[in-house]
N, C-alpha and C. Protein backbone atom coordinates (compact mmCIF):
# COMPACT_ATOMS: atom_id res chain seq x y z
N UNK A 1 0.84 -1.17 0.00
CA UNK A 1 0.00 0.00 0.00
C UNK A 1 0.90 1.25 0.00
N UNK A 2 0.44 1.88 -0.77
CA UNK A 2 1.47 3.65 -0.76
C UNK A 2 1.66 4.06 0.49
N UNK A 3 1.95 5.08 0.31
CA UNK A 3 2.30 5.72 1.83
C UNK A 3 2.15 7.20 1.13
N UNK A 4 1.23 8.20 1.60
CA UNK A 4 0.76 9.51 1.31
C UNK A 4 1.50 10.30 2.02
N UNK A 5 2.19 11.27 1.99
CA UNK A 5 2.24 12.50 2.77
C UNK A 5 2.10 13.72 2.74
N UNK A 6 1.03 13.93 3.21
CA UNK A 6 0.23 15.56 2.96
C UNK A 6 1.16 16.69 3.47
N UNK A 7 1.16 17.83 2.56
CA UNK A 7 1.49 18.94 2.92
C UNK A 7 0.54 19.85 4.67
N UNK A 8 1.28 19.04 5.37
CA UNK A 8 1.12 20.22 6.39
C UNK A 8 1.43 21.67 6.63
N UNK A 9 1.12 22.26 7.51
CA UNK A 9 1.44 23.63 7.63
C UNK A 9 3.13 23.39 8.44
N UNK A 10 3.35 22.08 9.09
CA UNK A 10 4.46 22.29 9.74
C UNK A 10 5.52 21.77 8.92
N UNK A 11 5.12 20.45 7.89
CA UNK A 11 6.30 20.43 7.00
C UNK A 11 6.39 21.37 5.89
N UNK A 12 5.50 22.21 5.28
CA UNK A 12 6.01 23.23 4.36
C UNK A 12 6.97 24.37 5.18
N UNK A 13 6.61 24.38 6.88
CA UNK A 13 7.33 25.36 7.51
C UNK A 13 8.97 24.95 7.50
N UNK A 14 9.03 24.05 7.82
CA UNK A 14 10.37 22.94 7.70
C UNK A 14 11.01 23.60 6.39
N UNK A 15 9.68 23.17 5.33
CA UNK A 15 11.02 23.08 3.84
C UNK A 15 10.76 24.58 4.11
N UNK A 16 10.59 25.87 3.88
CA UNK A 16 10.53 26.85 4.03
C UNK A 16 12.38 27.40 4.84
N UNK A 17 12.23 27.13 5.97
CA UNK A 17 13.09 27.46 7.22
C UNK A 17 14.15 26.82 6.49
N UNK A 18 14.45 25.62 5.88
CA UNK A 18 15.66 24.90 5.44
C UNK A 18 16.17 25.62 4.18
N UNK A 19 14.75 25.78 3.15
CA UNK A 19 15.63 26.82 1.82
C UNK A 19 16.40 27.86 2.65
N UNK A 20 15.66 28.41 3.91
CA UNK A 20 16.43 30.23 3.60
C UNK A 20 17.87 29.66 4.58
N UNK A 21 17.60 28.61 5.68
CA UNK A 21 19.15 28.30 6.27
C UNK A 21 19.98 28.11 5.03
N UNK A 22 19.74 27.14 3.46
CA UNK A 22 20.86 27.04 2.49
C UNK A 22 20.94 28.37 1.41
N UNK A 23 19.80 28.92 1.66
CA UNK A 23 20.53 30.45 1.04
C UNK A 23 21.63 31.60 1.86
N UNK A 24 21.03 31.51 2.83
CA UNK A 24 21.57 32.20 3.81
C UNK A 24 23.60 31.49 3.75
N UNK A 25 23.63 30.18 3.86
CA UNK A 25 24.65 29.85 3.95
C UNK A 25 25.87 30.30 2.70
N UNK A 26 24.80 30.09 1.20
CA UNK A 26 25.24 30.59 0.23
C UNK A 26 25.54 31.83 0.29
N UNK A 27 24.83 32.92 1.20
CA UNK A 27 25.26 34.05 1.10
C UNK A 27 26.52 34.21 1.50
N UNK A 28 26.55 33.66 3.28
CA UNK A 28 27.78 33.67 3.69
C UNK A 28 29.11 33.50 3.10
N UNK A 29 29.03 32.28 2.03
CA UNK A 29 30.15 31.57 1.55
C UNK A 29 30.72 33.39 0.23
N UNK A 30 29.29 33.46 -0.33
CA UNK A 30 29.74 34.14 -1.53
C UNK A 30 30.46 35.49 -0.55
N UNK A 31 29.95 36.06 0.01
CA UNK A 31 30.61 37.31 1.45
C UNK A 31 32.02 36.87 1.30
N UNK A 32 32.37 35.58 1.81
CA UNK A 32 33.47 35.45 2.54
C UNK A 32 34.33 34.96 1.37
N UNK A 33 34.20 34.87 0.34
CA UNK A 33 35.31 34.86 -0.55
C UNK A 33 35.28 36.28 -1.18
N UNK A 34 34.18 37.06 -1.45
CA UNK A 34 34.49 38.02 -1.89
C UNK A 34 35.68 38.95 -1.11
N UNK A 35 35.32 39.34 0.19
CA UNK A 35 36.31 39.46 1.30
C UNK A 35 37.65 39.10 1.29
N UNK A 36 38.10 38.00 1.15
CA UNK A 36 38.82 36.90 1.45
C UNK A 36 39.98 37.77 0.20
N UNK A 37 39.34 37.46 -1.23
CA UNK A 37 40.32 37.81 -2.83
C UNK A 37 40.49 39.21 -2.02
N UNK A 38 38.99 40.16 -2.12
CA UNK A 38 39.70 41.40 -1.85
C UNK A 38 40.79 42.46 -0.83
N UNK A 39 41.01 41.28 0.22
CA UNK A 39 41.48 41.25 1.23
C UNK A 39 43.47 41.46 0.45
N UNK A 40 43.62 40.51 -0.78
CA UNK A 40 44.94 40.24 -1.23
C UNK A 40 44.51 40.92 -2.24
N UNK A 41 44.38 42.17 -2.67
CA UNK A 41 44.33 43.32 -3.47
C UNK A 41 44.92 44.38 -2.78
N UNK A 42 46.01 45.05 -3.34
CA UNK A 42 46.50 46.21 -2.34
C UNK A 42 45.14 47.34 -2.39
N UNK A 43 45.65 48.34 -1.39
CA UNK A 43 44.54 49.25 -0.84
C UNK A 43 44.51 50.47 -1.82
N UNK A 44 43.46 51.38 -2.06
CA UNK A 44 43.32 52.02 -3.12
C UNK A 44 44.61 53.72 -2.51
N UNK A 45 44.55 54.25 -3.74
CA UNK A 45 45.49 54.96 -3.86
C UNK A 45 45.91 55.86 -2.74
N UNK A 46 47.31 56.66 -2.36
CA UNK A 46 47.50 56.89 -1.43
C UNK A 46 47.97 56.27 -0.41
N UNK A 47 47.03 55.48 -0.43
CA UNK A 47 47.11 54.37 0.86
C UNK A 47 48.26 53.64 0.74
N UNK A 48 49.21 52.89 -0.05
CA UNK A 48 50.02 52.11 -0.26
C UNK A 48 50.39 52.43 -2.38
N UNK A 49 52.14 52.83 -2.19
CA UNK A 49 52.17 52.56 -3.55
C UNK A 49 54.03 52.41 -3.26
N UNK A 50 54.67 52.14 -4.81
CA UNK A 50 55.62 51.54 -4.85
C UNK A 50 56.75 52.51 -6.06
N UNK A 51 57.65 52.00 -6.04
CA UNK A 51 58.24 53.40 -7.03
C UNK A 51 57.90 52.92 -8.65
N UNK A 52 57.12 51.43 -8.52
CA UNK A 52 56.78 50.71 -10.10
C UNK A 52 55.09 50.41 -10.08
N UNK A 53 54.44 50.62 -8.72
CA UNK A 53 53.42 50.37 -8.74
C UNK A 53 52.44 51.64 -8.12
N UNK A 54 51.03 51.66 -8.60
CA UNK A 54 50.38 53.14 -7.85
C UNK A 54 48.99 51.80 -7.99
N UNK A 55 48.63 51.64 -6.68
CA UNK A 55 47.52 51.03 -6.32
C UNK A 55 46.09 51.40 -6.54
N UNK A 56 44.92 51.87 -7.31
CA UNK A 56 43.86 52.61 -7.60
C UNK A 56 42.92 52.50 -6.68
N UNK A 57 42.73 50.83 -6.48
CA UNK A 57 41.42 49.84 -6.24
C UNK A 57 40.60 49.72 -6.65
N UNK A 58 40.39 50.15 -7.97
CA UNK A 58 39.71 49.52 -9.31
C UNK A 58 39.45 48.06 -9.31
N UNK A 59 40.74 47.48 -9.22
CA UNK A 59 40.30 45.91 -9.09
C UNK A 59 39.76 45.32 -7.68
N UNK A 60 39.87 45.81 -6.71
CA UNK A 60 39.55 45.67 -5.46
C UNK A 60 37.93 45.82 -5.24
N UNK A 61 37.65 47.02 -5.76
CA UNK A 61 35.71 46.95 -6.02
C UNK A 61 35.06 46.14 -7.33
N UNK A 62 36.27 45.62 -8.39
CA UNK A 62 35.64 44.85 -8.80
C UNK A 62 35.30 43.00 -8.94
N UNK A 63 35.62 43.11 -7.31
CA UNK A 63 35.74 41.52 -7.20
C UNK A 63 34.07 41.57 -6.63
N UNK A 64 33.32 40.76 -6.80
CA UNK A 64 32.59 40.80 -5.95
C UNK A 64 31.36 39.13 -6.51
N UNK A 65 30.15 39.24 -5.60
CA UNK A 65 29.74 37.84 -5.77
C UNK A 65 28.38 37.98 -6.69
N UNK A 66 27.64 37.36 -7.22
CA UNK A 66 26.19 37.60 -7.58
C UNK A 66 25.25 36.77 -6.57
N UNK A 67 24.22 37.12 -6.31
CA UNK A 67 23.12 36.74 -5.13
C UNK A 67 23.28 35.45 -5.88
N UNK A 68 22.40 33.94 -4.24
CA UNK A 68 22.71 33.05 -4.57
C UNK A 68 21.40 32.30 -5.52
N UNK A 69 21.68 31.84 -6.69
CA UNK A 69 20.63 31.52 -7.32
C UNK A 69 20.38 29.56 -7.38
N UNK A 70 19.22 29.43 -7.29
CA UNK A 70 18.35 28.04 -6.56
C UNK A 70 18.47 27.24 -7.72
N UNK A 71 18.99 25.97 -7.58
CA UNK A 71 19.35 25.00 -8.69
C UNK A 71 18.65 23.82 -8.30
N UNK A 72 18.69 22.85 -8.67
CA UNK A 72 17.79 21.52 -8.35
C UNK A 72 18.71 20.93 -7.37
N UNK A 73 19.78 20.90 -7.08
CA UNK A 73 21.31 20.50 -6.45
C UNK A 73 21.59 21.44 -4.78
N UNK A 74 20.53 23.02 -4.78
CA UNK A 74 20.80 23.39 -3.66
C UNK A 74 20.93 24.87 -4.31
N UNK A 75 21.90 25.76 -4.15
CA UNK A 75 22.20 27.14 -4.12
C UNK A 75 23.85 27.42 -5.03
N UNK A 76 23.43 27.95 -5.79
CA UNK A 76 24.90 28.59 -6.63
C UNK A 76 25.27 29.80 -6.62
N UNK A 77 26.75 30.21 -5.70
CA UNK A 77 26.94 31.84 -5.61
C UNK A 77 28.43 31.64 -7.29
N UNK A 78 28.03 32.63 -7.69
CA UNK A 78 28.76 33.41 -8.65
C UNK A 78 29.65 34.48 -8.33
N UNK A 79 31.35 34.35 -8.41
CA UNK A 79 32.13 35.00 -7.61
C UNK A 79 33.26 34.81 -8.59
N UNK A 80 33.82 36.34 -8.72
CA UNK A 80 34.62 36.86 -9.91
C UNK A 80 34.95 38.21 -9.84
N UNK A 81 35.65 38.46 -10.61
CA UNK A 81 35.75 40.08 -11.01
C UNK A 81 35.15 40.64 -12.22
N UNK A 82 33.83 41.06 -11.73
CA UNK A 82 32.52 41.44 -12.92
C UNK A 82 32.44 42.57 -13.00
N UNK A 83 33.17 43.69 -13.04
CA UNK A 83 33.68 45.06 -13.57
C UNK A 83 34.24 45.15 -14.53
N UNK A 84 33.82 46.19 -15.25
CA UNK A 84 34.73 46.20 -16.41
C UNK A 84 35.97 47.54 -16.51
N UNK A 85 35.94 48.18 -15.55
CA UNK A 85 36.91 49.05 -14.82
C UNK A 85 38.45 48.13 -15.10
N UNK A 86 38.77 47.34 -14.13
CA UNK A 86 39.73 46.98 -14.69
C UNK A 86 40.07 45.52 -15.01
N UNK A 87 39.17 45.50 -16.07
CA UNK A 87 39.20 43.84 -16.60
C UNK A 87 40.95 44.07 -17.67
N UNK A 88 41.35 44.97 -17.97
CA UNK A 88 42.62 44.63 -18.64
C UNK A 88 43.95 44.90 -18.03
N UNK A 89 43.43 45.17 -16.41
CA UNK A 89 44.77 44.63 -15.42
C UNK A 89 44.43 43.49 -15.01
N UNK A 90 43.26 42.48 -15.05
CA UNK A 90 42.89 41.70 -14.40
C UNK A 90 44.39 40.40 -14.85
N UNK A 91 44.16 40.31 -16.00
CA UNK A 91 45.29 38.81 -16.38
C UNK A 91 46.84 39.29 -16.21
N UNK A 92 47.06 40.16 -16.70
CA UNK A 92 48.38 40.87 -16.13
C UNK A 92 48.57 40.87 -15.08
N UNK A 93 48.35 41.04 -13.67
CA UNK A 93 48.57 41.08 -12.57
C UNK A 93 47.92 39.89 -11.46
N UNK A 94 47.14 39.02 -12.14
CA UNK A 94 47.17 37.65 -11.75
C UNK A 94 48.12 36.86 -11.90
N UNK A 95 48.45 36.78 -13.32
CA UNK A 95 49.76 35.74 -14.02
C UNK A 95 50.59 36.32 -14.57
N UNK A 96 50.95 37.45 -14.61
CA UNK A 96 52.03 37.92 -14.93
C UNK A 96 52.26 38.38 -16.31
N UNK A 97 53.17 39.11 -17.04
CA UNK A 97 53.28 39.05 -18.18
C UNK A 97 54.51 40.37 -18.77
N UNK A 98 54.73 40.73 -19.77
CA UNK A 98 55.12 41.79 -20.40
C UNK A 98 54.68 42.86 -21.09
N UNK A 99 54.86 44.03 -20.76
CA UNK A 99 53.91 45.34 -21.28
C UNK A 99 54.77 45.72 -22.38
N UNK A 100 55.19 45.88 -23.20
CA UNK A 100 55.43 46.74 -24.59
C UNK A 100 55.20 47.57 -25.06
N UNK A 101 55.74 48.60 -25.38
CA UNK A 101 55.93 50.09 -26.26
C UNK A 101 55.06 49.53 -27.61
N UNK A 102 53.69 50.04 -27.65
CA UNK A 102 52.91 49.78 -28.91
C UNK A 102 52.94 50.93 -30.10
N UNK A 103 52.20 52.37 -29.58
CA UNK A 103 52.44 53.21 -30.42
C UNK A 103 53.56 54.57 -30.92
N UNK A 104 54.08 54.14 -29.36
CA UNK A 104 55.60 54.81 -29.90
C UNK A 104 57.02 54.08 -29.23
N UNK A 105 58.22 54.27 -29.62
CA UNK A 105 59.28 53.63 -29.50
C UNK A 105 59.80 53.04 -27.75
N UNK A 106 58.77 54.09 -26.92
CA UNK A 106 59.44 53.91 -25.25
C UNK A 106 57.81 54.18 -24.28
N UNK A 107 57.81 53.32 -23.56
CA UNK A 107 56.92 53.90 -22.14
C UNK A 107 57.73 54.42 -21.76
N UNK A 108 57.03 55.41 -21.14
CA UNK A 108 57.29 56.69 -20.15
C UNK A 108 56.49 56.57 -18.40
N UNK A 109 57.48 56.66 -17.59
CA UNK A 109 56.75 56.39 -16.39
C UNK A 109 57.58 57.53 -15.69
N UNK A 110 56.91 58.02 -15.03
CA UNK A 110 57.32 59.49 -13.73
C UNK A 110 57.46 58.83 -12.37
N UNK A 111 58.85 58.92 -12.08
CA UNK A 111 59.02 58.08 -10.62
C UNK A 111 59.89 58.44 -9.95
N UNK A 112 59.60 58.80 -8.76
CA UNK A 112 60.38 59.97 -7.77
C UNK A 112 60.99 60.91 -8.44
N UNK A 113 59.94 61.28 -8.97
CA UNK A 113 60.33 62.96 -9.49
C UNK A 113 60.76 62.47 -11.15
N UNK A 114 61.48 61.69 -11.61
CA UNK A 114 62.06 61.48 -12.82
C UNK A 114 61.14 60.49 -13.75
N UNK A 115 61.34 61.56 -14.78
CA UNK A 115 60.88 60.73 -15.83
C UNK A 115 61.61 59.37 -16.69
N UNK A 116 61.30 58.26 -16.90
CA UNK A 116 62.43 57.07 -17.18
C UNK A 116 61.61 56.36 -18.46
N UNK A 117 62.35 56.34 -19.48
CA UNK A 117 61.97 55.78 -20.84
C UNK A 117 62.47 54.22 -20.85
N UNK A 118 61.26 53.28 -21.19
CA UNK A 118 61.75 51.77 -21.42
C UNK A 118 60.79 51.26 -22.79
N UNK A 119 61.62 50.18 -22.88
CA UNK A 119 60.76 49.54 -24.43
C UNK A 119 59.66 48.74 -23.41
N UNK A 120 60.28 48.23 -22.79
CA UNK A 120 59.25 47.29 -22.25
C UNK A 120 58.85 46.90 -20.57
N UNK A 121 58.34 46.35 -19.81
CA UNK A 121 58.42 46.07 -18.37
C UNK A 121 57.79 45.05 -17.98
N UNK A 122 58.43 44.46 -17.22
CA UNK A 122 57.71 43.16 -17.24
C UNK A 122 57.25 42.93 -15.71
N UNK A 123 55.95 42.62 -15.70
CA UNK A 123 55.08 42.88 -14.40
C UNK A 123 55.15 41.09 -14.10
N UNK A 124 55.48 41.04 -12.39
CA UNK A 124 55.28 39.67 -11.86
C UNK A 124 54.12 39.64 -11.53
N UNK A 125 53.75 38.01 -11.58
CA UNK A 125 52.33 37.19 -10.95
C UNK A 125 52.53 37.65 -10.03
N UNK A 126 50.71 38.06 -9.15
CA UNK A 126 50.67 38.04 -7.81
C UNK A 126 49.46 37.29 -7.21
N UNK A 127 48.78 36.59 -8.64
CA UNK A 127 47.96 35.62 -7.74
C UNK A 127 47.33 36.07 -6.54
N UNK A 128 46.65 37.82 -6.46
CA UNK A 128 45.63 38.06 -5.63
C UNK A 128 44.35 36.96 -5.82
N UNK A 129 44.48 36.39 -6.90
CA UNK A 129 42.77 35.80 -6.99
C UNK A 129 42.61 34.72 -6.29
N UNK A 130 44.10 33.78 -6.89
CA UNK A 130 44.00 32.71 -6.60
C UNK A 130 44.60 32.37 -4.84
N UNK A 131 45.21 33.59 -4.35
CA UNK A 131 45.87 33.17 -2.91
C UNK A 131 44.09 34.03 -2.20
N UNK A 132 44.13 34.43 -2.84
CA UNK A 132 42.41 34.81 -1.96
C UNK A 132 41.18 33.79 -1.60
N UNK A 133 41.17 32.91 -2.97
CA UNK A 133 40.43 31.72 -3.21
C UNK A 133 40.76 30.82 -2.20
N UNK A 134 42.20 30.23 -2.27
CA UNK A 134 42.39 29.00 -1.22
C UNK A 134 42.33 29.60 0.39
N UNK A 135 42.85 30.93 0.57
CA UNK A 135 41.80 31.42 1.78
C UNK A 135 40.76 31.94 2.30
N UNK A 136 39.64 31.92 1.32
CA UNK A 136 38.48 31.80 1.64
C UNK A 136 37.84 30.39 1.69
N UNK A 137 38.40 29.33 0.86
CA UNK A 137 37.94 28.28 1.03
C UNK A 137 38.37 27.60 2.69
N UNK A 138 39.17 28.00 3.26
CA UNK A 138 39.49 27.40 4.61
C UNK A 138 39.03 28.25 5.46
N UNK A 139 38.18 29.43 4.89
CA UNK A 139 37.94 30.32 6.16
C UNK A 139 36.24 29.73 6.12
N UNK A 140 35.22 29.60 5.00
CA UNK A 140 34.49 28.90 4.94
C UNK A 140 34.22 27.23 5.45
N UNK A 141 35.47 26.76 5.43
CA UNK A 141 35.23 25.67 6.26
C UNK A 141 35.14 25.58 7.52
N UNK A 142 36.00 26.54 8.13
CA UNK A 142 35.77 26.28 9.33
C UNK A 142 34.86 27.31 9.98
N UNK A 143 34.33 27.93 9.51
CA UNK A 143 33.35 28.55 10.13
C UNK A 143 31.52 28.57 9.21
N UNK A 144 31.82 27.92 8.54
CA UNK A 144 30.52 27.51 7.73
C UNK A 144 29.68 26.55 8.77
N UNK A 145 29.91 25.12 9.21
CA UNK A 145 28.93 24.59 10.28
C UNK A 145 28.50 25.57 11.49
N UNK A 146 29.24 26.34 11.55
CA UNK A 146 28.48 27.10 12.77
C UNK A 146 27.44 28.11 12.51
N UNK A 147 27.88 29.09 11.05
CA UNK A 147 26.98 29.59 10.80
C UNK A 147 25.85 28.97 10.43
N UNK A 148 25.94 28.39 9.71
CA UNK A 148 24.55 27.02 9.40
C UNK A 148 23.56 26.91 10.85
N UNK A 149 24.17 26.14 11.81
CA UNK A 149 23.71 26.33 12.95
C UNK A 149 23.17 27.37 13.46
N UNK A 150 23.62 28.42 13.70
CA UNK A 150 22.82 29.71 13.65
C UNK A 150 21.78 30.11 13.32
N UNK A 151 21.54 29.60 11.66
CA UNK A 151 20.91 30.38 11.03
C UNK A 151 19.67 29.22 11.32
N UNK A 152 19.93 28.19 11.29
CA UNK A 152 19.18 26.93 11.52
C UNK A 152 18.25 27.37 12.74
N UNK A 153 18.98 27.71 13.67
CA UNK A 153 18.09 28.02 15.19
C UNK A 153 17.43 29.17 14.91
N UNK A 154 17.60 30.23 14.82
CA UNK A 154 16.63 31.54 14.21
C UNK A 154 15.30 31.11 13.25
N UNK A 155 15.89 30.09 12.06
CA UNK A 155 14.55 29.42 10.85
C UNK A 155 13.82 28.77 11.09
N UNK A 156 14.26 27.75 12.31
CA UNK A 156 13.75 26.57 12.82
C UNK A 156 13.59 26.80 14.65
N UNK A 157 13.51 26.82 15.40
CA UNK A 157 13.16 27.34 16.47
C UNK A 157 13.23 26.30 17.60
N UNK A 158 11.90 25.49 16.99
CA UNK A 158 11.68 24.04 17.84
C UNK A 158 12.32 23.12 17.13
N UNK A 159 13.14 22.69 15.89
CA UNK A 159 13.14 21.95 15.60
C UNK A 159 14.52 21.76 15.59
N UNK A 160 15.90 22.44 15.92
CA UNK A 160 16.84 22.05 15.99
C UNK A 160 17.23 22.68 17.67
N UNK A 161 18.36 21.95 18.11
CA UNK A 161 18.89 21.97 19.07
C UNK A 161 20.16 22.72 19.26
């Protein structure tokens, strides 16, 4: 014989309280990596610069997450640098590369006072994205079950401990 189970008012409250604890969690996660990358972005100008580098934070506001959207699997946060401010320092200063004199014979850069002519300069990897990533992923682990819990007791009231 089947076995029926009617929509009560207390199990739709259940599935209710459980979506927003796994959105809620998704939020957290997408927060804490956004944080996390922008955390290994130097600070915008003024604040920190170098006699080869002048820090804007252009790329620093453009890291960020998209709200978490509901899949058949649970919750998907979207987390990147979705600005287009400075999408053409983005690969250069992740992985590195070489800048080149395109429309005339020398870059020109003004640095402590002097002006200095080069054909070319070659900028090192700094893997803000990726040293941001593997520490947000360990900062999410260990503090993801608790927030869960949290959010669990606030959604759910009587029903978790």
């Amino acid at each position: 014989m089947p076995v029926v189970i009617e929509k009560t008012p207390d199990i739709q409250r259940v599935r209710t309280g459980m979506n927003n604890v796994l959105r809620r969690a998704a939020m957290f996660a997408g927060e804490t990596m956004q944080k996390s990358v922008q955390k290994r972005i130097p600070p915008p100008r003024g604040a920190w610069s170098s006699c080869c580098h002048k820090a804007t934070g252009v790329m620093r506001g453009d890291v960020k997450f998209r709200k978490p959207r509901r899949t058949d699997r649970g919750y998907v946060v979207r987390i990147g640098m979705f600005g287009n401010a400075s999408r053409k320092y983005q690969r250069i200063h992740e992985y590195g590369g070489v800048i080149r004199a395109k429309n005339k014979p020398y870059l020109t850069f003004k640095i402590n006072g002097r002006w200095i002519r080069v054909k070319e300069v070659r900028i090192r990897p700094k893997f803000y994205f990726q040293r941001g990533w593997r520490s947000g992923v360990r900062r999410i682990a260990e503090s993801l079950p608790a927030n869960i819990r949290m959010t669990a007791k606030r959604e759910l009231p009587d029903t978790v401990r």
